[in-house]
C-alpha atoms as a PDB file:
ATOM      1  CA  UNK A   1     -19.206  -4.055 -24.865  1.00  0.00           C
ATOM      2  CA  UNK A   2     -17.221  -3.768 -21.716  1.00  0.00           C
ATOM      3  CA  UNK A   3     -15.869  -0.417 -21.282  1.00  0.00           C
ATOM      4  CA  UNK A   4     -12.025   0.457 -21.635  1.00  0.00           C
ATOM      5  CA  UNK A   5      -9.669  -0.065 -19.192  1.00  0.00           C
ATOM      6  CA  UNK A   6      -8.417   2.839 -16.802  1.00  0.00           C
ATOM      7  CA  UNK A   7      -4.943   1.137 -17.100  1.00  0.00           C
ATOM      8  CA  UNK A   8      -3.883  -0.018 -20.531  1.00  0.00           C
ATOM      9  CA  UNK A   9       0.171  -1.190 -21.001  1.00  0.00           C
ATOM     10  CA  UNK A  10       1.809  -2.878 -23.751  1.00  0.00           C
ATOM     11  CA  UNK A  11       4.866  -3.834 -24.290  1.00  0.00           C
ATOM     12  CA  UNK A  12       5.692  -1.218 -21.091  1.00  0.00           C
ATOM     13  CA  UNK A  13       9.807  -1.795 -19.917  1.00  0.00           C
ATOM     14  CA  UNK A  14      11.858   0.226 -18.379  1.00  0.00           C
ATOM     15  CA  UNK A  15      15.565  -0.545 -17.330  1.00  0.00           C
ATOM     16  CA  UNK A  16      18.208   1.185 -15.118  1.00  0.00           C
ATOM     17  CA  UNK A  17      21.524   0.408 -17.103  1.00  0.00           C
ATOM     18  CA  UNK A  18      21.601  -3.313 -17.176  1.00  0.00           C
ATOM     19  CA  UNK A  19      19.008  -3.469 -14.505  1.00  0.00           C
ATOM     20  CA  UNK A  20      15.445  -4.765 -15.093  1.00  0.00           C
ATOM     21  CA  UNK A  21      12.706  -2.864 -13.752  1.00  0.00           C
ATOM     22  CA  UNK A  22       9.836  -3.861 -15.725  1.00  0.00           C
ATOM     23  CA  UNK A  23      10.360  -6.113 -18.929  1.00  0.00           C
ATOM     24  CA  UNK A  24       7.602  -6.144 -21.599  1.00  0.00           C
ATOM     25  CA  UNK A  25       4.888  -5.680 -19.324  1.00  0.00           C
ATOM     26  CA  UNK A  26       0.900  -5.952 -21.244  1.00  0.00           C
ATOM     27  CA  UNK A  27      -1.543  -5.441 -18.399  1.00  0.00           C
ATOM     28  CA  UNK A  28      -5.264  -3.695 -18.205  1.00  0.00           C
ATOM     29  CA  UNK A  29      -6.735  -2.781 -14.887  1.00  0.00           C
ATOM     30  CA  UNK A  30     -10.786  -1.509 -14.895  1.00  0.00           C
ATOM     31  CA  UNK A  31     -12.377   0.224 -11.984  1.00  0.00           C
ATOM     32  CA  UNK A  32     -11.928  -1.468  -8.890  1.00  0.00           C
ATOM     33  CA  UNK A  33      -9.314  -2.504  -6.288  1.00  0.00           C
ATOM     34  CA  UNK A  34      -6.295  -4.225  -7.780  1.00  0.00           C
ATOM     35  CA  UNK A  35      -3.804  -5.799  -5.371  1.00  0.00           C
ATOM     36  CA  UNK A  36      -0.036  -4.892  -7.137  1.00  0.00           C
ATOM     37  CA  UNK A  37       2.233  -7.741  -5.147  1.00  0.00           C
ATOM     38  CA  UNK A  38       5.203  -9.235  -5.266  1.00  0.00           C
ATOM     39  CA  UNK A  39       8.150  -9.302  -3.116  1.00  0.00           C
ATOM     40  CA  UNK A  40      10.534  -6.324  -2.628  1.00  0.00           C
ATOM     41  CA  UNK A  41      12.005  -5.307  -5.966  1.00  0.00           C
ATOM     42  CA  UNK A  42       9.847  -6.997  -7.983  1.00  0.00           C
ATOM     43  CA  UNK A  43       8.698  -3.752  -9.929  1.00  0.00           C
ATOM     44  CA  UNK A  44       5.508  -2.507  -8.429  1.00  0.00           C
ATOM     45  CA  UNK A  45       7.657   0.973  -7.448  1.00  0.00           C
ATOM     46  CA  UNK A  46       8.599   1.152 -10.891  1.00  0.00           C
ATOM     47  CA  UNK A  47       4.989   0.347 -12.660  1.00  0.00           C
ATOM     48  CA  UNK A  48       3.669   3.300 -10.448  1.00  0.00           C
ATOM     49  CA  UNK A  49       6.485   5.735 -11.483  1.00  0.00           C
ATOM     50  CA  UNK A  50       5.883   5.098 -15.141  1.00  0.00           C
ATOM     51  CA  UNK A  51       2.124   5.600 -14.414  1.00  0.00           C
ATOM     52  CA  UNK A  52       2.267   8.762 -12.807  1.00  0.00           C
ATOM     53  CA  UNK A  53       4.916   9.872 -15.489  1.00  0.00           C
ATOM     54  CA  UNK A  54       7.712  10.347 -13.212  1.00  0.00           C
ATOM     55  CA  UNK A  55      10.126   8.429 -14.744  1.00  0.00           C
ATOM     56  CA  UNK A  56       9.849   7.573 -19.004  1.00  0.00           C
ATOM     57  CA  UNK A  57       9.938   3.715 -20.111  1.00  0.00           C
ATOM     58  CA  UNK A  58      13.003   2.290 -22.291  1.00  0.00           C
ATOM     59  CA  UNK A  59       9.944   0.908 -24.941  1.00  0.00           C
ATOM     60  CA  UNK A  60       6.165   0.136 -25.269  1.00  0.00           C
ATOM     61  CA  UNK A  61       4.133   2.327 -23.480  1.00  0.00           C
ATOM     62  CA  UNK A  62       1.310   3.024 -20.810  1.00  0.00           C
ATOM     63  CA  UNK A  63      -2.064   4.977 -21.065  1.00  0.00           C
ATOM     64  CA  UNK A  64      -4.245   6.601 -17.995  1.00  0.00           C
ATOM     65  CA  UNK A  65      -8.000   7.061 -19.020  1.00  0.00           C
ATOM     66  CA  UNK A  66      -7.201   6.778 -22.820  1.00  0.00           C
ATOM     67  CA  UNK A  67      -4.111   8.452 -22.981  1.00  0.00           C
ATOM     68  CA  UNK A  68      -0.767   8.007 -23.494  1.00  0.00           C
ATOM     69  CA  UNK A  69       1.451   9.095 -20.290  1.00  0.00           C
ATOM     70  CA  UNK A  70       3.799  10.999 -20.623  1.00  0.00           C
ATOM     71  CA  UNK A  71       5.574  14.506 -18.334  1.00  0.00           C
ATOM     72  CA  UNK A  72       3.446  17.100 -20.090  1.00  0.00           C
ATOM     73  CA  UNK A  73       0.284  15.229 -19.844  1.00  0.00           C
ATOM     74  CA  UNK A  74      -1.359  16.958 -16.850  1.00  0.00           C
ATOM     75  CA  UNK A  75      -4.734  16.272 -17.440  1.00  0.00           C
ATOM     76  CA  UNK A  76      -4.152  13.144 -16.820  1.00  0.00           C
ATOM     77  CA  UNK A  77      -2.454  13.545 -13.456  1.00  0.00           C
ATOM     78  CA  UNK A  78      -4.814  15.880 -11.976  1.00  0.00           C
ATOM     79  CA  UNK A  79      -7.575  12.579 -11.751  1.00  0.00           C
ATOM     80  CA  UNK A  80      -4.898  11.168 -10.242  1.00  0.00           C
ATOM     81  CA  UNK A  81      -3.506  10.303  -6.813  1.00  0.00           C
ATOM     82  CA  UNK A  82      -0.114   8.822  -5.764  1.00  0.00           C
ATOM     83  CA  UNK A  83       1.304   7.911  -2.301  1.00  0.00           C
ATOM     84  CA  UNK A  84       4.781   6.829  -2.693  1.00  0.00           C
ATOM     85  CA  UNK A  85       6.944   4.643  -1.076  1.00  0.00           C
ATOM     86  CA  UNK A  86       9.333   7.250  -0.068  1.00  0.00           C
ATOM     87  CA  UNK A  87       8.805  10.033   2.592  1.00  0.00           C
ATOM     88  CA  UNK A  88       7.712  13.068   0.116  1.00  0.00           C
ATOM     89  CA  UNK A  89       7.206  15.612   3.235  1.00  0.00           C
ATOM     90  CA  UNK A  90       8.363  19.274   4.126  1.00  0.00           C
ATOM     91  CA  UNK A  91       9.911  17.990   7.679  1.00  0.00           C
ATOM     92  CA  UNK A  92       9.894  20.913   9.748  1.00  0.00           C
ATOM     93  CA  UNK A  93       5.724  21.713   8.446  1.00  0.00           C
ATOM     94  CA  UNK A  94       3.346  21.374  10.286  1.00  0.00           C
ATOM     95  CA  UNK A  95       0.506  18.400   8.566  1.00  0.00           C
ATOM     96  CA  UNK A  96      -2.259  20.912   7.802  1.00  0.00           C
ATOM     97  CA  UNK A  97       0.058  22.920   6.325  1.00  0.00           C
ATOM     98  CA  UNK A  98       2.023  20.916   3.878  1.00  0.00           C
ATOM     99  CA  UNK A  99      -1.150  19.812   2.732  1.00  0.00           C
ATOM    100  CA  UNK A 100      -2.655  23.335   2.168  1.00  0.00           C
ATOM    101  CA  UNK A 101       0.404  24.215   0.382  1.00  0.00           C
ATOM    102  CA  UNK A 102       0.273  21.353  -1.895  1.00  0.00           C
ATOM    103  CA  UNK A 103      -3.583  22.565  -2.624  1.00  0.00           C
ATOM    104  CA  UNK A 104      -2.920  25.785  -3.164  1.00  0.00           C
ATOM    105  CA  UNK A 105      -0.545  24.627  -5.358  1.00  0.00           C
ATOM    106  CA  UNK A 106      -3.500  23.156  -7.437  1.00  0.00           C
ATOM    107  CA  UNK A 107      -5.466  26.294  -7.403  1.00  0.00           C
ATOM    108  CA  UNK A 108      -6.856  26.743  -4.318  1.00  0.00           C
ATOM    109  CA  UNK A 109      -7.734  29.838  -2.198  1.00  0.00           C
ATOM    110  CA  UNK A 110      -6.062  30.042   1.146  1.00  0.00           C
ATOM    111  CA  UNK A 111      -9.566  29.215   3.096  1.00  0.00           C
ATOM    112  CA  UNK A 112     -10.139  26.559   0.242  1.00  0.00           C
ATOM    113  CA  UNK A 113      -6.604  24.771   0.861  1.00  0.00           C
ATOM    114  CA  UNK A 114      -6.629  24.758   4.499  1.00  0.00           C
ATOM    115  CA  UNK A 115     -10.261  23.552   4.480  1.00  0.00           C
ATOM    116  CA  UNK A 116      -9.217  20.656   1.957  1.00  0.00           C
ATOM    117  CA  UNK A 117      -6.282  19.738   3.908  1.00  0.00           C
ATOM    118  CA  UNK A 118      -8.684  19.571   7.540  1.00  0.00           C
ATOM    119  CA  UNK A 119     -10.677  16.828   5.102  1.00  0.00           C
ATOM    120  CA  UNK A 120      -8.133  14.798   3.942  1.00  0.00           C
ATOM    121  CA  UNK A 121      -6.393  14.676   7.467  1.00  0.00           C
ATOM    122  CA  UNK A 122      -9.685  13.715   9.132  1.00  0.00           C
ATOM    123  CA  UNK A 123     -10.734  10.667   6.264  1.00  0.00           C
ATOM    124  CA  UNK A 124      -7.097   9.397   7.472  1.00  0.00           C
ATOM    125  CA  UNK A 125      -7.804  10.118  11.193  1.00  0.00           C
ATOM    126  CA  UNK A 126      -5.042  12.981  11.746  1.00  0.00           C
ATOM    127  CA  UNK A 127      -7.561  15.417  12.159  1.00  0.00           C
ATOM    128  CA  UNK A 128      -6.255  15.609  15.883  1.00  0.00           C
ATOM    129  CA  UNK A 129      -2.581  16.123  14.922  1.00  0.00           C
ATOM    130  CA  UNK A 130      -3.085  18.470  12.225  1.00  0.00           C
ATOM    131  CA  UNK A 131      -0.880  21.106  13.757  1.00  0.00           C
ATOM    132  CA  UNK A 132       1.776  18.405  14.723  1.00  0.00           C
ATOM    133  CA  UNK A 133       4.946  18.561  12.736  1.00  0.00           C
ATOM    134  CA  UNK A 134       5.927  15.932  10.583  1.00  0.00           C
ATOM    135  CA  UNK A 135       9.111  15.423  11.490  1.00  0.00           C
ATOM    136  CA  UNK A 136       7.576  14.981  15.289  1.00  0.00           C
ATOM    137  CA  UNK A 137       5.886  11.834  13.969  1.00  0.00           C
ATOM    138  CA  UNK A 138       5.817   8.238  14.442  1.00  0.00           C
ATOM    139  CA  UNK A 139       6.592   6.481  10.854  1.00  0.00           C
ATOM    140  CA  UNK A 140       2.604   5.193  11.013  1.00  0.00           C
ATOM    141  CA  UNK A 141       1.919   9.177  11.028  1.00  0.00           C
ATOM    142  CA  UNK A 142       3.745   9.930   8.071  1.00  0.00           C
ATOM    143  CA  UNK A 143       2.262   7.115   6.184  1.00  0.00           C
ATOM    144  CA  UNK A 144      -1.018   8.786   6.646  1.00  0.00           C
ATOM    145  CA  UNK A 145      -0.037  12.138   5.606  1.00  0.00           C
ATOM    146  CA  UNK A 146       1.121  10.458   2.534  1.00  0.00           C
ATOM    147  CA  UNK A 147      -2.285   8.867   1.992  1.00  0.00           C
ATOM    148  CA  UNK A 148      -4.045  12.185   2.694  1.00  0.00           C
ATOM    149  CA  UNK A 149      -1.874  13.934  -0.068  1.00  0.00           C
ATOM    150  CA  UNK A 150      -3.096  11.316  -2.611  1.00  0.00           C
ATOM    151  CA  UNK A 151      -6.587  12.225  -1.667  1.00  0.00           C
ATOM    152  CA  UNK A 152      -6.299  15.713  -1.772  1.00  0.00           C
ATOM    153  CA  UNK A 153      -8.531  16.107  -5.289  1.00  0.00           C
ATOM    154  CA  UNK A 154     -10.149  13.109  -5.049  1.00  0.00           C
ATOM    155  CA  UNK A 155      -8.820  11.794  -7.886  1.00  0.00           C
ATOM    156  CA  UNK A 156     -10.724   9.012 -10.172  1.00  0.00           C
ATOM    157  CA  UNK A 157      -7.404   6.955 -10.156  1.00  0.00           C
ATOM    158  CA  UNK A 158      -5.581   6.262  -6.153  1.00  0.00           C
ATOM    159  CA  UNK A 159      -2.234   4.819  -6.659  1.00  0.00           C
ATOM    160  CA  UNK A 160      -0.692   3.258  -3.109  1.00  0.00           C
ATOM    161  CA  UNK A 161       2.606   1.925  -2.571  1.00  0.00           C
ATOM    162  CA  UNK A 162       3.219   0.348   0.132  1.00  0.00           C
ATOM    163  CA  UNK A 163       1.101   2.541   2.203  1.00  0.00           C
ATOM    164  CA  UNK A 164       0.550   0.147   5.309  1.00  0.00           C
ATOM    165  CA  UNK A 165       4.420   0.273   6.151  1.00  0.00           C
ATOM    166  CA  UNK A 166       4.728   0.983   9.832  1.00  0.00           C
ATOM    167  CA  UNK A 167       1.372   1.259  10.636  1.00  0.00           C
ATOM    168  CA  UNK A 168      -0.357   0.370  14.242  1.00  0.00           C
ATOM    169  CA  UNK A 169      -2.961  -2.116  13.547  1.00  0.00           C
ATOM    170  CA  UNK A 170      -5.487   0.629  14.142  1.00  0.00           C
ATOM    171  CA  UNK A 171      -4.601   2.617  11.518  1.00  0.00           C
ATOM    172  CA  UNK A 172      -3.911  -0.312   9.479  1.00  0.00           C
ATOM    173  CA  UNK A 173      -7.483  -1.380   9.408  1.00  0.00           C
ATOM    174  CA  UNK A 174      -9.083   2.378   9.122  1.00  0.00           C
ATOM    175  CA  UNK A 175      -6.831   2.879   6.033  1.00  0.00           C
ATOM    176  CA  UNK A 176      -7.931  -0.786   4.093  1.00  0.00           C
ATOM    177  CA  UNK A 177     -11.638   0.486   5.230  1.00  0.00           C
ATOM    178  CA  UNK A 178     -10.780   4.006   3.242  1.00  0.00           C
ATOM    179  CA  UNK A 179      -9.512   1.652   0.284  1.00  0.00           C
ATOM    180  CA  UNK A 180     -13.195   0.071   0.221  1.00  0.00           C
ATOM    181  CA  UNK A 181     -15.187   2.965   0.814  1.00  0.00           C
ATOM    182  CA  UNK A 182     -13.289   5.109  -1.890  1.00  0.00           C
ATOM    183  CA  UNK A 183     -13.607   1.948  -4.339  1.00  0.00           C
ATOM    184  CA  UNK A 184     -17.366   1.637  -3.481  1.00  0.00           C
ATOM    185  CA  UNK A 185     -17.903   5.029  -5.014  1.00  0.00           C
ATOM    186  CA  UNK A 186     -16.435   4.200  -8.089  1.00  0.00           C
ATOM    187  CA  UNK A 187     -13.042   4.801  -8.584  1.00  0.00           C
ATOM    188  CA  UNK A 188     -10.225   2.928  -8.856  1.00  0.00           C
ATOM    189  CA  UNK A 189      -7.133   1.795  -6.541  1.00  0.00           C
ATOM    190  CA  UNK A 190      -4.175  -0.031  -7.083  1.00  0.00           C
ATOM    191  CA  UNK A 191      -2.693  -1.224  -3.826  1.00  0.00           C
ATOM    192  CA  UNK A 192       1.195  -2.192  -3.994  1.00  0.00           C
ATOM    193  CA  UNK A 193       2.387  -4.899  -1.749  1.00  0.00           C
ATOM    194  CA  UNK A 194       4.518  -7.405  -0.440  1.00  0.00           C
ATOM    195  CA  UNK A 195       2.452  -8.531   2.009  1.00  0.00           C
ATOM    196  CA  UNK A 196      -0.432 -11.109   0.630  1.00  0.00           C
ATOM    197  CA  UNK A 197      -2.874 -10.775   3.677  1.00  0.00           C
ATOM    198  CA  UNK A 198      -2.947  -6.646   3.294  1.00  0.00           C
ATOM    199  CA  UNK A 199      -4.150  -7.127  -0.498  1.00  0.00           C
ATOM    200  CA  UNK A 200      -6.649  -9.716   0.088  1.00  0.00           C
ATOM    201  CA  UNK A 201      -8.293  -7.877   3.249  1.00  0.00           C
ATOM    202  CA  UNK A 202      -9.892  -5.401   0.520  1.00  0.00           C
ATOM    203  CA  UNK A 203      -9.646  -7.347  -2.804  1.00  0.00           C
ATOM    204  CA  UNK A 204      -9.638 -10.965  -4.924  1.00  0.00           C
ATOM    205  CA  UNK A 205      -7.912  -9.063  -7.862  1.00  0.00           C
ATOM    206  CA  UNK A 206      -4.741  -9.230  -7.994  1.00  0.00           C
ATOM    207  CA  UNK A 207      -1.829  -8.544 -10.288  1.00  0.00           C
ATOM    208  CA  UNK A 208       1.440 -10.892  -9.542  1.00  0.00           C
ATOM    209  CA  UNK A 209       4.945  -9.227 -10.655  1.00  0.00           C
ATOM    210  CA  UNK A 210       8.669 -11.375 -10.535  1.00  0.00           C
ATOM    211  CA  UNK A 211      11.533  -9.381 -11.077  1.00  0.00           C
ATOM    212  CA  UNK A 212       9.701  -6.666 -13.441  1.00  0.00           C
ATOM    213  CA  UNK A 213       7.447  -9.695 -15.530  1.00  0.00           C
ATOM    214  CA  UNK A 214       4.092  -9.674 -14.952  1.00  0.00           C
ATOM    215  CA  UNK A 215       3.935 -12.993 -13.450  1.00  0.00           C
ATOM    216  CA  UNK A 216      -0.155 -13.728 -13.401  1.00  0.00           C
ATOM    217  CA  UNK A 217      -3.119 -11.938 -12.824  1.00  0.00           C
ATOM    218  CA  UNK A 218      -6.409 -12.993 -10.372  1.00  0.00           C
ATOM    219  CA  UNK A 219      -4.760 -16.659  -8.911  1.00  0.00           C
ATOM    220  CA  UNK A 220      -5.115 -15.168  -5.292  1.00  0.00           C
ATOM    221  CA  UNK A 221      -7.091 -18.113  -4.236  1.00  0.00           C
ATOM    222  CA  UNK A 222      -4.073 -20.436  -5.163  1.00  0.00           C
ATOM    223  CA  UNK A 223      -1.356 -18.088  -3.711  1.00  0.00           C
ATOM    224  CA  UNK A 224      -3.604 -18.326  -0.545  1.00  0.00           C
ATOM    225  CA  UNK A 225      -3.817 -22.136  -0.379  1.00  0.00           C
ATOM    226  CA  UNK A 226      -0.028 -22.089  -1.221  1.00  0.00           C
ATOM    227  CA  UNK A 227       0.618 -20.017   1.812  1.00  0.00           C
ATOM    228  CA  UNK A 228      -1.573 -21.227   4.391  1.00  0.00           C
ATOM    229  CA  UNK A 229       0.089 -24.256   4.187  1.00  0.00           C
ATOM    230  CA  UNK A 230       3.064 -22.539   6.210  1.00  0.00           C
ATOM    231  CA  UNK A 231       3.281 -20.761   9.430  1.00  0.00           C
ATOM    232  CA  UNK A 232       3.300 -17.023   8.963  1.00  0.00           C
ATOM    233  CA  UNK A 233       5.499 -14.899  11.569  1.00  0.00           C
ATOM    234  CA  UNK A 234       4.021 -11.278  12.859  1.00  0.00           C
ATOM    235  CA  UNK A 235       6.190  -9.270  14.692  1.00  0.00           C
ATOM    236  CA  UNK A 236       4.907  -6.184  17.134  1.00  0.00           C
ATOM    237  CA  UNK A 237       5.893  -3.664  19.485  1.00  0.00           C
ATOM    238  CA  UNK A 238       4.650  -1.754  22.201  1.00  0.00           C
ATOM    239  CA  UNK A 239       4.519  -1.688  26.053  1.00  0.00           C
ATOM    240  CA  UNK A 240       3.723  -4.677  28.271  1.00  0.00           C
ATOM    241  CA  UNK A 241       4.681  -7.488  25.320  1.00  0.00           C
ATOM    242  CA  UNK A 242       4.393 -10.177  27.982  1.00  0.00           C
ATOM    243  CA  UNK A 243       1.108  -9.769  28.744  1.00  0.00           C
ATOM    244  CA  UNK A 244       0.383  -9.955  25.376  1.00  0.00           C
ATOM    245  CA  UNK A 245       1.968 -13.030  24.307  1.00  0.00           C
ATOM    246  CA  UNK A 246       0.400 -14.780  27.545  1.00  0.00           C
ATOM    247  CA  UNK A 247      -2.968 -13.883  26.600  1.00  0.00           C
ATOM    248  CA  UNK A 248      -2.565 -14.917  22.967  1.00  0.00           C
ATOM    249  CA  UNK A 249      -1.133 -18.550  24.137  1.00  0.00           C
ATOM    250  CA  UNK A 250      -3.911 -19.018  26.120  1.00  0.00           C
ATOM    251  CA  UNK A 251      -6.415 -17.987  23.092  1.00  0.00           C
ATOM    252  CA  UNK A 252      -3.985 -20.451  21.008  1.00  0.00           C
ATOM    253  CA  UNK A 253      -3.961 -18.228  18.262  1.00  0.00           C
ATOM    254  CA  UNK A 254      -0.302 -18.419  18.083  1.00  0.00           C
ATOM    255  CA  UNK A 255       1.923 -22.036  17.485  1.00  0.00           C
ATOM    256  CA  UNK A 256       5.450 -19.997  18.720  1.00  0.00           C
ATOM    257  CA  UNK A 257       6.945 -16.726  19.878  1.00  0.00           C
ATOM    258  CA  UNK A 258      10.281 -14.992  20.439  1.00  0.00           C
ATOM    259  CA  UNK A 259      11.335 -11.723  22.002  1.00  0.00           C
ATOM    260  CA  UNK A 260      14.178 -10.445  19.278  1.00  0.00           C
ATOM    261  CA  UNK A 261      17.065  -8.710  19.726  1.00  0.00           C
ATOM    262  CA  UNK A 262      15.017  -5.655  19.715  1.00  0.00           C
ATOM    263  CA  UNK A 263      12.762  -5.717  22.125  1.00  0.00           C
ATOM    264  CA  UNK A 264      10.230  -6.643  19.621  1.00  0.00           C
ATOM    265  CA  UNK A 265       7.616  -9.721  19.840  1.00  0.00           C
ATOM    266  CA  UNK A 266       7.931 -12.364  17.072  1.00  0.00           C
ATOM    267  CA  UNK A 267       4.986 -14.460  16.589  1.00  0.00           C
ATOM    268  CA  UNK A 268       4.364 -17.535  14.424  1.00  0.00           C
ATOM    269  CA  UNK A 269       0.897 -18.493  13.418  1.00  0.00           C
ATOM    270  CA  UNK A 270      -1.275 -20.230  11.262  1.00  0.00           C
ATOM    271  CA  UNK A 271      -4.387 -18.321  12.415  1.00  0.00           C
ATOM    272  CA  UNK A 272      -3.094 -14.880  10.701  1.00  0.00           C
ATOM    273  CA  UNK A 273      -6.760 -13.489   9.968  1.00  0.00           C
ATOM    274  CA  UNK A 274      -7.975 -14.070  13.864  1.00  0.00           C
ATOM    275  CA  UNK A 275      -4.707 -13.117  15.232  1.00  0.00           C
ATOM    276  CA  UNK A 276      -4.688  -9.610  13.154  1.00  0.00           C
ATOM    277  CA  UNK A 277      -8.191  -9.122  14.473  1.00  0.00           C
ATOM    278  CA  UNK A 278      -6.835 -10.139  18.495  1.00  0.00           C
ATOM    279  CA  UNK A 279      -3.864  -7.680  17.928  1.00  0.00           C
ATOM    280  CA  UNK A 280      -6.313  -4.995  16.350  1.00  0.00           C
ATOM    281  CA  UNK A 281      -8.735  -5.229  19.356  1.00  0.00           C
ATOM    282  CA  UNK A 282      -6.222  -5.332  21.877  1.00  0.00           C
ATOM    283  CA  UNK A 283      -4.254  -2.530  20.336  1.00  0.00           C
ATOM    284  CA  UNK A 284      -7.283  -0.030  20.991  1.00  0.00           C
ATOM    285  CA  UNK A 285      -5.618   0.223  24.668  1.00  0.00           C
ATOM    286  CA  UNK A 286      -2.611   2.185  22.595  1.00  0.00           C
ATOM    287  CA  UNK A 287       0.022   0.196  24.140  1.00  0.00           C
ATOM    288  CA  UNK A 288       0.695  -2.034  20.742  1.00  0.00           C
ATOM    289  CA  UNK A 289       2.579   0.493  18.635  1.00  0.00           C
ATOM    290  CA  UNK A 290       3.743  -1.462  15.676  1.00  0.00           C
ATOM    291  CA  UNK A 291       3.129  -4.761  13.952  1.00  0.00           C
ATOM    292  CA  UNK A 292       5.245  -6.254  10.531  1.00  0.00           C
ATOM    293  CA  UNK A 293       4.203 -10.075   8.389  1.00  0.00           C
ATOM    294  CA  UNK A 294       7.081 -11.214   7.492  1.00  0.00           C
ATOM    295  CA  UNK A 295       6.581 -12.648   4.450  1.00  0.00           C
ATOM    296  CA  UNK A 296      10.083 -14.332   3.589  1.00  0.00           C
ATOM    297  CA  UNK A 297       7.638 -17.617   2.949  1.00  0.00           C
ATOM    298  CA  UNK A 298       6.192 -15.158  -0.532  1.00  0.00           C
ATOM    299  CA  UNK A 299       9.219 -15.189  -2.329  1.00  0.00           C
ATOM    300  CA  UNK A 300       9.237 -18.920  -2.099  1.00  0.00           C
ATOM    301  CA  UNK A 301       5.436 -18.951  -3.196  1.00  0.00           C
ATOM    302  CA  UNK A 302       6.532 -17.219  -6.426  1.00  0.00           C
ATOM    303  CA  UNK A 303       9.033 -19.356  -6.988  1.00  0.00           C
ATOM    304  CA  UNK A 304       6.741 -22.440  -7.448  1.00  0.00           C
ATOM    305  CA  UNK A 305       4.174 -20.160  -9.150  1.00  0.00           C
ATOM    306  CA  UNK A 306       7.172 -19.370 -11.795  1.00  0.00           C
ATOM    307  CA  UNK A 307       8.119 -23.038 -11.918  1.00  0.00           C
ATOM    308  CA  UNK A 308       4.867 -23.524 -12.632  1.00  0.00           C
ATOM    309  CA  UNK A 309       4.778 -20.865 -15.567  1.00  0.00           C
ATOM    310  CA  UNK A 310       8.005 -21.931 -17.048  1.00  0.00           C
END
């Protein structure tokens, strides 16, 4: 017998006035990592909100580890972990201590938060900035902190939304490595997206939502051939872009690129696993400071996928 799922929904909706957020969603998610994707407002902020009991649905329900979620049930939440999409930071605080403050908040000592905090910050390498306020860092930064909050009790259950947003490519790679380590040891993450390469760096599970419906579940190989059919755009920024787009033409890792409006380097490719791994390596000089897939080509790849489903 296989054991029970540590995500169990049936029947889970929840609407905002007339406004779909998740319609009669059935879905069951065992230990592992689980790419969430979809495009932006698809309902993967929503799912995790009515997971972590934030928000109540309009009908059917969800259960963590066995149980039905609901505001009071804090046993549940404290084997959990959430990074949100939205900031969730005291500004003007220093990182170490927001974190220590949100562990003494779950019973810890004042040695035994500040110590906790020092762990999380170095497993997301902040250990350096740890003193730095938050409202003194770079959007990348914050990201982190958000991570590191999630892993303050290293919960059983790591719910991520979106957590790669602004990221260097550095940091982007250290925090998909955390997502496998953390999963190696057993426990489970669920990693919301928009962006397809981001989920399948770390996973071949996936669960697909359109516009709150839970669309299909573990096709990544067929979303992948669907998309590497068409050029994917990257876009970066940092210091000395020129010399970076020269060397990438000559590596011909890239078919086109633009300078935007910006300041910012657009790049179109249909090498985006190589190129990621060019912009990672040449990144470790510190003068790339940001890099964004666009993935405007996604929404289309649902659409056939619903076409296909109708």
């Amino acid at each position: 017998m296989s054991a029970p799922p540590v995500i169990h929904c049936r029947g889970l909706s929840r609407w905002y006035g007339e406004v779909q957020g998740i319609s009669g969603l059935d879905l069951d998610i065992h230990p592992g990592i689980v790419g969430l994707l979809g495009p932006n407002g698809s309902g993967k902020t929503t799912l995790m909100r009515l997971l972590t009991g934030l928000i109540k649905p309009s009908r059917g329900y969800a259960e963590v580890f066995g149980q039905r979620v609901r505001p009071d049930q804090h046993s549940i939440f404290a084997r959990m972990g959430y990074s949100p999409g939205d900031d969730i930071h005291f500004e003007t605080e220093r990182a170490v201590d927001f974190l220590a403050l949100l562990a003494s908040l779950g019973g810890d000592s004042a040695d035994e938060a500040v110590r906790r905090a020092d762990q999380v910050l170095d497993q997301v390498g902040l250990l350096d900035r740890r003193t730095t306020k938050i409202n003194a860092m770079s959007k990348g930064m914050r990201q982190r902190v958000k991570v590191a909050q999630a892993l303050l009790f290293d919960p059983e259950l790591l719910l991520l939304d979106e957590p790669l947003n602004g990221m260097d490519p550095i940091s982007r790679r250290s925090t998909l490595d955390l997502v496998r380590d953390y999963s190696a040891r057993g426990r489970t993450v669920v990693l919301a997206s928009h962006v397809l390469h981001e989920v399948e760096a770390v996973t071949s599970q996936v669960v697909m939502l359109h516009h709150g419906r839970l669309l299909a579940e573990g096709r990544l190989d067929e979303i992948r051939e669907l998309v590497d059919r068409k050029p994917r755009r990257v876009v970066i920024s940092g210091d000395d872009l020129r010399s970076f787009a020269a060397k990438l033409l000559a590596e011909d890792l890239v078919t086109g690129l633009t300078f935007t409006e910006e300041g910012r380097l657009a790049l179109d490719t249909r090498s985006l696993p190589p190129l990621l791994d060019r912009l990672a390596a040449l990144g470790e000089s510190g003068q790339l400071h940001g890099l964004d897939i666009e993935d405007e080509k996604l929404e289309a790849v649902f659409d056939l996928l619903v076409g296909e489903t109708a």
